[in-house]
C-alpha atoms as a PDB file:
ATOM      1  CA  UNK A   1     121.508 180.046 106.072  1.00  0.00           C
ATOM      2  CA  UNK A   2     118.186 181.681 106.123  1.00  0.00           C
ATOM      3  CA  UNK A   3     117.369 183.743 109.215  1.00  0.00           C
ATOM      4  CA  UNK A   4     113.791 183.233 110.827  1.00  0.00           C
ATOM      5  CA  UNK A   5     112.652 187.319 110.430  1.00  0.00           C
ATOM      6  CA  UNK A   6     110.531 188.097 113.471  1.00  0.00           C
ATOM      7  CA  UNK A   7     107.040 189.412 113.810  1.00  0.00           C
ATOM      8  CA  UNK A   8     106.667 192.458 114.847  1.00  0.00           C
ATOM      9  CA  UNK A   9     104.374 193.057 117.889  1.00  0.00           C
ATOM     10  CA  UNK A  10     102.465 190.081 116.450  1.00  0.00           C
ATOM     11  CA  UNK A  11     101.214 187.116 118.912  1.00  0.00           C
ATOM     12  CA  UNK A  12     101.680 183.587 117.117  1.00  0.00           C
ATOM     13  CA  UNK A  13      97.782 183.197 118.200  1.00  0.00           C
ATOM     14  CA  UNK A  14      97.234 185.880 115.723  1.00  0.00           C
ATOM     15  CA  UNK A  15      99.749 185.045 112.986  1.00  0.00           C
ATOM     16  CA  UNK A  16      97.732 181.153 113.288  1.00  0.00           C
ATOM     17  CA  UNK A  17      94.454 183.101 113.263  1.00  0.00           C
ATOM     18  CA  UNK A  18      95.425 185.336 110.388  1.00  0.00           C
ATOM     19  CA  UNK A  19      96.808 182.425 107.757  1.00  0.00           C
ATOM     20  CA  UNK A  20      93.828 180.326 109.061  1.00  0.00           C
ATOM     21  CA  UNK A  21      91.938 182.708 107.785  1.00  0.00           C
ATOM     22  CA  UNK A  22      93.658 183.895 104.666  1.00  0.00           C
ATOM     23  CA  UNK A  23      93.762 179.887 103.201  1.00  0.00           C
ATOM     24  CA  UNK A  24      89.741 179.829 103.763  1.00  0.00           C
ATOM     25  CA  UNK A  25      89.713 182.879 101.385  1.00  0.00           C
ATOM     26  CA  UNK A  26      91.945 181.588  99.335  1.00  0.00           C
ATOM     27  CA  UNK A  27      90.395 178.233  98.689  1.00  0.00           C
ATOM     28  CA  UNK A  28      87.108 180.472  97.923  1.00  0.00           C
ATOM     29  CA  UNK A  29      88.919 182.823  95.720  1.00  0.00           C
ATOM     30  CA  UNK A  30      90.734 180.006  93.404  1.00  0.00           C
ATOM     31  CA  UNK A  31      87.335 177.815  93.445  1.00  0.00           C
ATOM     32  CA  UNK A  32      85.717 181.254  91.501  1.00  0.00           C
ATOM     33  CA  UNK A  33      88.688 181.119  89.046  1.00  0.00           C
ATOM     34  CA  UNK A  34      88.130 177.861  88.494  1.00  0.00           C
ATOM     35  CA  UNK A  35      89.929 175.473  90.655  1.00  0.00           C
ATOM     36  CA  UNK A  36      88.520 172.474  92.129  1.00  0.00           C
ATOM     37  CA  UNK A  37      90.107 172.513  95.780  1.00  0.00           C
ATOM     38  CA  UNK A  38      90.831 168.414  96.374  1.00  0.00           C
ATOM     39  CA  UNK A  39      92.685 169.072  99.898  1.00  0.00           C
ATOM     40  CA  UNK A  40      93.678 171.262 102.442  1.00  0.00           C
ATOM     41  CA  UNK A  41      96.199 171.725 104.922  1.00  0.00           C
ATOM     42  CA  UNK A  42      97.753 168.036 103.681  1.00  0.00           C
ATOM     43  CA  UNK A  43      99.842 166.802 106.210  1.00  0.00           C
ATOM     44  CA  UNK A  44     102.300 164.269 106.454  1.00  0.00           C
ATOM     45  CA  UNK A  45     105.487 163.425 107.977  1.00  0.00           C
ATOM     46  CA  UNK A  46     107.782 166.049 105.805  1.00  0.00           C
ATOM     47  CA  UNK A  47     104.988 168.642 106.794  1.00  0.00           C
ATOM     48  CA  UNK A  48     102.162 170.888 105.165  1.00  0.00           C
ATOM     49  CA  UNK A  49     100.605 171.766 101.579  1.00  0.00           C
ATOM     50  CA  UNK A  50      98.378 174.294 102.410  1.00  0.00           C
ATOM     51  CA  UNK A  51      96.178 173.717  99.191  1.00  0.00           C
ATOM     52  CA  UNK A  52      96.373 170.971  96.851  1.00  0.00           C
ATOM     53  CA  UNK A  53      93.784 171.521  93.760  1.00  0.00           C
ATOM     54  CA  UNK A  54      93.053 171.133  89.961  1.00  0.00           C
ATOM     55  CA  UNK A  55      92.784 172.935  86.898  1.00  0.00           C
ATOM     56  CA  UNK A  56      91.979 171.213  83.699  1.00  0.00           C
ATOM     57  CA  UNK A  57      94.461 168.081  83.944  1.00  0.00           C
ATOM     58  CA  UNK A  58      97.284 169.879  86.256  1.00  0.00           C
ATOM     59  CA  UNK A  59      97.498 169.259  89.864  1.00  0.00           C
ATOM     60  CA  UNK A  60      98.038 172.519  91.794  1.00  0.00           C
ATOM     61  CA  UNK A  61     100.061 172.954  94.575  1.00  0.00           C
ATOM     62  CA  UNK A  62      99.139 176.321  96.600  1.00  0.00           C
ATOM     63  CA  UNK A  63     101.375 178.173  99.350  1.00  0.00           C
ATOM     64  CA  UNK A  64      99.346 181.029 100.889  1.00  0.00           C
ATOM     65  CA  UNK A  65     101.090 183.307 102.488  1.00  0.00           C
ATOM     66  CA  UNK A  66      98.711 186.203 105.039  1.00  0.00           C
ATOM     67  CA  UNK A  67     100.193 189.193 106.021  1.00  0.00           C
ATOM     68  CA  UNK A  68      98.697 192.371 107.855  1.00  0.00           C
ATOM     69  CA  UNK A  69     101.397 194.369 106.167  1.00  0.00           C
ATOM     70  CA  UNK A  70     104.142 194.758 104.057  1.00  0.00           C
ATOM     71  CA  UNK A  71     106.705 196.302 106.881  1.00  0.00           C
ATOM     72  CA  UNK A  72     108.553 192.660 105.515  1.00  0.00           C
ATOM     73  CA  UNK A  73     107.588 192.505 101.848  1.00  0.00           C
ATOM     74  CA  UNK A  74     104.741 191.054 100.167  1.00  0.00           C
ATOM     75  CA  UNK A  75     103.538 187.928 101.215  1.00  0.00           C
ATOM     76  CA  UNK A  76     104.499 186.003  97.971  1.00  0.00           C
ATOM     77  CA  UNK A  77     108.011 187.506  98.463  1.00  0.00           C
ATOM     78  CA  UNK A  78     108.222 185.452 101.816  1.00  0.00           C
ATOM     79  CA  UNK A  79     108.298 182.194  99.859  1.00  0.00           C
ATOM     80  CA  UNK A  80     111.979 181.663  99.171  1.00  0.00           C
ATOM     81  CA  UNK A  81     114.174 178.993  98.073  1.00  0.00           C
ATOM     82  CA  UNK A  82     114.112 177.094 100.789  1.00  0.00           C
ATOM     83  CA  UNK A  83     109.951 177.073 101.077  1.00  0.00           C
ATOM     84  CA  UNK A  84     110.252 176.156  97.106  1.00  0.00           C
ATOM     85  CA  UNK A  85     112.218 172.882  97.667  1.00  0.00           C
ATOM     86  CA  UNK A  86     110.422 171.747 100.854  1.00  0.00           C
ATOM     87  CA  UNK A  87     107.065 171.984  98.598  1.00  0.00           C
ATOM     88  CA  UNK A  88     108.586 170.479  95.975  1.00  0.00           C
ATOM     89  CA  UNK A  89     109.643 167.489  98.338  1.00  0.00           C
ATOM     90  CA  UNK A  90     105.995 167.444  99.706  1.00  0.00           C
ATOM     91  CA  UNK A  91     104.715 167.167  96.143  1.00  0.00           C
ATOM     92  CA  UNK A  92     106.439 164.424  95.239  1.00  0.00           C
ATOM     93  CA  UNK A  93     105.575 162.716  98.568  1.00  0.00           C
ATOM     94  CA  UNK A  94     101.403 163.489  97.959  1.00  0.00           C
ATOM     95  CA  UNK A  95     102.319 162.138  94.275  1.00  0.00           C
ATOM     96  CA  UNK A  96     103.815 159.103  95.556  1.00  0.00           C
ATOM     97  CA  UNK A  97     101.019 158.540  98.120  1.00  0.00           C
ATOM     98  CA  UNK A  98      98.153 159.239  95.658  1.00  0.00           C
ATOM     99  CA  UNK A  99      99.364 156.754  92.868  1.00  0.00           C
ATOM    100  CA  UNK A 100      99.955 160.200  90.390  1.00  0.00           C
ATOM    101  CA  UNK A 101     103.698 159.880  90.120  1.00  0.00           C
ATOM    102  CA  UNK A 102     102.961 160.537  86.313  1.00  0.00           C
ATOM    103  CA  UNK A 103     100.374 163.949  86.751  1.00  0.00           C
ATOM    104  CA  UNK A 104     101.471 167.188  85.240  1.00  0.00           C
ATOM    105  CA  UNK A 105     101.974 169.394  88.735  1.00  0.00           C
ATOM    106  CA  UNK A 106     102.697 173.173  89.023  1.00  0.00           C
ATOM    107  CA  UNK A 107     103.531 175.286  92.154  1.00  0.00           C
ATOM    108  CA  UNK A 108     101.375 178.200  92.589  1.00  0.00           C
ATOM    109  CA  UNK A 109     101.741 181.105  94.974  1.00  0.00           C
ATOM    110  CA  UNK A 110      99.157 182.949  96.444  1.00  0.00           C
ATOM    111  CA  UNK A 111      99.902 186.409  98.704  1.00  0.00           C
ATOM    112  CA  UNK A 112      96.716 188.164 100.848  1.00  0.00           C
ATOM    113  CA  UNK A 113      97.120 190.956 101.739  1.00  0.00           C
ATOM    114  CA  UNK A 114      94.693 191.544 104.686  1.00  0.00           C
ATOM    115  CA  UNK A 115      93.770 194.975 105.519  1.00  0.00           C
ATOM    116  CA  UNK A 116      93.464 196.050 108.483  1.00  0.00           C
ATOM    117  CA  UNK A 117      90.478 195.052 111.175  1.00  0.00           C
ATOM    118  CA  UNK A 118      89.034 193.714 108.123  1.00  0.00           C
ATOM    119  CA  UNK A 119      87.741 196.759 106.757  1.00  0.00           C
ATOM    120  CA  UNK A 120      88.106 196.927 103.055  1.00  0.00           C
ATOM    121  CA  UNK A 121      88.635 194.584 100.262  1.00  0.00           C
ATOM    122  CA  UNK A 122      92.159 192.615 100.685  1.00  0.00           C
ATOM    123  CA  UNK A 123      94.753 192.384  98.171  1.00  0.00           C
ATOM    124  CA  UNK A 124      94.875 189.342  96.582  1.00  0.00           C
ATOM    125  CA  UNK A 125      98.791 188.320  94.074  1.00  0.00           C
ATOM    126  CA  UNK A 126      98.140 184.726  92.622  1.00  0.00           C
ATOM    127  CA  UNK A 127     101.076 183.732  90.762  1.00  0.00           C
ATOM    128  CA  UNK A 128     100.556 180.580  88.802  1.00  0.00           C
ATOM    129  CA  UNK A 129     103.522 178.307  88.077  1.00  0.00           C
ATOM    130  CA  UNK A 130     105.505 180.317  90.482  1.00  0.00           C
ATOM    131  CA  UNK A 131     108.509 178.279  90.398  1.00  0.00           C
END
């Protein structure tokens, strides 16, 4: 059983602002590269897909994961098993509900790496077919 870690000193208002912020660049950052962003945030009743986009003929699925620091590891290192099958339920759900059962889909990971008070360029690890 995975252990929630916790944040260090961090107030959830902060953690909420941080990855609010972190899937805005995001979205712009993958748009450059060539993605067409078709949702974000999806929500439904087994929970959230932070990005949902396309590239050529593959639907993307996109976990961001924002950190301040890497006192825990990387941001993409936070996704774990248990993150990979509750996106891969949620992918299958959007499928279902958008008539795609049949699309090619990969998982994509994408870790910022926000420096701190925003001064600076942040880090940006996009890992494409992650999993």
């Amino acid at each position: 059983m995975e252990k929630k870690k916790k944040h260090s000193g961090v107030k959830p208002d902060q953690r909420l602002a941080l990855g609010k912020k972190g899937e805005a660049e995001a979205a712009n950052w993958l748009q450059a590269r060539g993605m067409r962003i078709l949702e974000r945030n999806f929500r439904c009743p087994l929970g959230e897909i932070d990005i949902i986009g396309e590239m050529g003929e593959v639907l993307v699925i996109v976990e961001v994961r924002s950190r301040s620091s890497i006192d825990w590891g990387t941001p993409a290192e936070s996704v774990g098993y248990r993150k990979q099958q509750k996106l891969r339920r949620l992918a299958a759900y959007y499928l279902q509900h958008k008539g795609k059962v049949n699309s090619p889909c990969r998982f994509d990971v994408l870790g910022l790496l926000v420096n701190e008070g925003g001064k600076g360029p942040n880090q940006i690890q996009w890992i494409p077919d992650a999993f």
